[in-house]
C-alpha atoms as a PDB file:
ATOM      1  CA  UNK A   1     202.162 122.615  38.697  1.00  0.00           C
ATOM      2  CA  UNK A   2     203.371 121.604  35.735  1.00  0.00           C
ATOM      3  CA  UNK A   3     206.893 120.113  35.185  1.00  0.00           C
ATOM      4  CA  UNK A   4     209.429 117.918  33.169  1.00  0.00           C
ATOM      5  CA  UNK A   5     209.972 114.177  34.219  1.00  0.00           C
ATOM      6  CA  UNK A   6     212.959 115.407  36.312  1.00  0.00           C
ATOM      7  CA  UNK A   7     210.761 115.964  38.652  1.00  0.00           C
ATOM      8  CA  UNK A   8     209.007 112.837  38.952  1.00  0.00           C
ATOM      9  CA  UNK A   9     209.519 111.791  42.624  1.00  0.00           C
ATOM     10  CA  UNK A  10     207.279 110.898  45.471  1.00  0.00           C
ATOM     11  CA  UNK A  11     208.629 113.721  47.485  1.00  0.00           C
ATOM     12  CA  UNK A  12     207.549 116.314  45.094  1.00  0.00           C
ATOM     13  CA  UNK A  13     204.033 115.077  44.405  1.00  0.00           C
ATOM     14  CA  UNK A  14     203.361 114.374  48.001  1.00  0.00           C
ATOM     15  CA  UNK A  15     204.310 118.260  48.673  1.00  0.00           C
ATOM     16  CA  UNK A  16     202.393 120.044  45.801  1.00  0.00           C
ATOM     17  CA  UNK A  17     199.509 117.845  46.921  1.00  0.00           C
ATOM     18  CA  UNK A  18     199.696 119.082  50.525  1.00  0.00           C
ATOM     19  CA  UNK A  19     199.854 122.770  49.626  1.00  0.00           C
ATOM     20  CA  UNK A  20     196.485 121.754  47.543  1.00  0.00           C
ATOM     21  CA  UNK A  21     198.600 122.203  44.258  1.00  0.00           C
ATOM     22  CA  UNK A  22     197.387 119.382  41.378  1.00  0.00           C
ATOM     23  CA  UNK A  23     200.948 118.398  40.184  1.00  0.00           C
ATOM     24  CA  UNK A  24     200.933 117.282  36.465  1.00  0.00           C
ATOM     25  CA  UNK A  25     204.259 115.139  35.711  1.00  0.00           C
ATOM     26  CA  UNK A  26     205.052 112.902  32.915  1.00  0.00           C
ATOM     27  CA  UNK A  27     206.090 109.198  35.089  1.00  0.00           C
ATOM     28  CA  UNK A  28     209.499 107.918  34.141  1.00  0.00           C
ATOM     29  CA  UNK A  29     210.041 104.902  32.589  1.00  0.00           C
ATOM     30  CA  UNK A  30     211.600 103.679  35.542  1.00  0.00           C
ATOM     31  CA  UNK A  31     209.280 105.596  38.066  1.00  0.00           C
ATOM     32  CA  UNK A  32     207.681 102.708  40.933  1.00  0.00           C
ATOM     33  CA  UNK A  33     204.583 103.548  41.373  1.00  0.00           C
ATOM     34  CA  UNK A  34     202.687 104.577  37.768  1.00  0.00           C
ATOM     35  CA  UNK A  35     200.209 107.561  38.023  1.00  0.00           C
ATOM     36  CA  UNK A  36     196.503 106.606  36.619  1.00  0.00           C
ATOM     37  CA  UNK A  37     195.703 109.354  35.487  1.00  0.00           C
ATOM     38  CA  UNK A  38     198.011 111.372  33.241  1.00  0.00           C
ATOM     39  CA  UNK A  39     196.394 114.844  31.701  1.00  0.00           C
ATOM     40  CA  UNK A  40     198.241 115.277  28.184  1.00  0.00           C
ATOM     41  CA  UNK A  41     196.570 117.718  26.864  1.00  0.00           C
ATOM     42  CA  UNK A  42     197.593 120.172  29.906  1.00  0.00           C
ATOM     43  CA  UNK A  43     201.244 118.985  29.908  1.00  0.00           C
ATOM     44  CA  UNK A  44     201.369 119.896  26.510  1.00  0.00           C
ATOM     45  CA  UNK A  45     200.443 123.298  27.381  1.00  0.00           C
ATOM     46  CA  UNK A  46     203.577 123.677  28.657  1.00  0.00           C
ATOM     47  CA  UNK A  47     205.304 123.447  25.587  1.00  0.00           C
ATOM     48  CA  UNK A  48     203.725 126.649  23.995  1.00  0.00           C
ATOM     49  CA  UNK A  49     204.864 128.448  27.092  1.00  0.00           C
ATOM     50  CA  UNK A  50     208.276 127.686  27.074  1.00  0.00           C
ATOM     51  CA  UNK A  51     208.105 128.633  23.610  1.00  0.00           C
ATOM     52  CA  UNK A  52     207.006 131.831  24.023  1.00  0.00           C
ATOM     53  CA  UNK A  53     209.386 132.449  27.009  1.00  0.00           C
ATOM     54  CA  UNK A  54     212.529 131.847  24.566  1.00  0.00           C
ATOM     55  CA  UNK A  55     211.029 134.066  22.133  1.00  0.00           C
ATOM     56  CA  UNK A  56     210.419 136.921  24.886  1.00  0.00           C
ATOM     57  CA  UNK A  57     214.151 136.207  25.911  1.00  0.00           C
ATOM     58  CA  UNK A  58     215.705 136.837  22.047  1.00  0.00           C
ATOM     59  CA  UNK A  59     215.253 140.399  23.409  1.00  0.00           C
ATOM     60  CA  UNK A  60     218.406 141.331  25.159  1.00  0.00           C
ATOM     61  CA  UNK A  61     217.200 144.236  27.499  1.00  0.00           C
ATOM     62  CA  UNK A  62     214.220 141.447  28.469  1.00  0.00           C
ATOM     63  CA  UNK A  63     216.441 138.389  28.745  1.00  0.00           C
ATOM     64  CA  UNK A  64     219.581 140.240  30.218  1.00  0.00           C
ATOM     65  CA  UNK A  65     216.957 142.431  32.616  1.00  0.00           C
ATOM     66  CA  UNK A  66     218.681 145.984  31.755  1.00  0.00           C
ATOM     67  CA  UNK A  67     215.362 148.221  33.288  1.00  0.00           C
ATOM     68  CA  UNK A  68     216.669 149.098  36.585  1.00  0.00           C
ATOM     69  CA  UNK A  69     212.710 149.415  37.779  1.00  0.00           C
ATOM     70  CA  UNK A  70     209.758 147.234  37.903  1.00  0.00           C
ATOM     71  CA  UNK A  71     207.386 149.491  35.765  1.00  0.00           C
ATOM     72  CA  UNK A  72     210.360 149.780  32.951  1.00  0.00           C
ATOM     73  CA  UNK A  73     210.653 145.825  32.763  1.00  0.00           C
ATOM     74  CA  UNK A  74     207.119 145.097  32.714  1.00  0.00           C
ATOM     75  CA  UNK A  75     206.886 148.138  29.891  1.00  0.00           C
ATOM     76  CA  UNK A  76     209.553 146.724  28.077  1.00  0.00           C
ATOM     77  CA  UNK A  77     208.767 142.959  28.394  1.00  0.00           C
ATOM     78  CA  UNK A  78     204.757 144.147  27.094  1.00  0.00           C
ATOM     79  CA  UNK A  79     206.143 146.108  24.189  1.00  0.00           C
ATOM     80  CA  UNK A  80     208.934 143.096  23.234  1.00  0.00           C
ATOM     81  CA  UNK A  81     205.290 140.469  23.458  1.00  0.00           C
ATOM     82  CA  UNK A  82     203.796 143.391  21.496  1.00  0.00           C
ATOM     83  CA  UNK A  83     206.097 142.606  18.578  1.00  0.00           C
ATOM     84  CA  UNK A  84     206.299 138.744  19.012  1.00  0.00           C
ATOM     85  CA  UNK A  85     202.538 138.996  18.546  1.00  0.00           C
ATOM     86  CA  UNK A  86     202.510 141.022  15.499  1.00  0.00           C
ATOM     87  CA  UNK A  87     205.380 139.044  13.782  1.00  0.00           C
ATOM     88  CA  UNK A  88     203.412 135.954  14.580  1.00  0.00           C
ATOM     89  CA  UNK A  89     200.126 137.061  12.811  1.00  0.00           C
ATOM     90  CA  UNK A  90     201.973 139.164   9.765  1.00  0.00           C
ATOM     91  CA  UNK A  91     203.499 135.915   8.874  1.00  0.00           C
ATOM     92  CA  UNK A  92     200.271 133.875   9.124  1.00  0.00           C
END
């Protein structure tokens, strides 16, 4: 599980843990008790993801959901990554 510092709480960790989930969250400045061992690299990850999530969403019928069935949207959603793909290797 990877998430954003507002979710740094003992709460959460202590639940991801117990459903065997490896939570990876940044430690607020203020947090009390300091995690010692932070992966980076993975939280970073997350960053390309989200990325790619608002450029799947620039799509209106994706973003806005307009396919009334499940096969439609995941047709629709593959052809609109279809395009983010090719636009991201034409320019490069």
């Amino acid at each position: 599980m990877v998430c954003d510092k507002g979710y740094d709480s003992r709460a959460n960790r202590d639940l991801a843990t117990t459903k065997g989930i490896r939570p990876v969250i940044p430690p607020k400045r203020t947090s009390s008790t300091p995690q010692k061992h932070f992966p980076k690299a993975l939280y970073h990850a997350r960053v390309r993801i989200e990325q790619a999530v608002g450029k799947l969403k620039r799509f209106k019928r994706v973003a806005l959901r307009c396919e009334k069935t499940a096969q439609n949207y995941r047709s629709i959603t593959a052809f609109a990554l279809f395009l983010v793909l090719a636009k991201s290797v034409h320019t490069a």
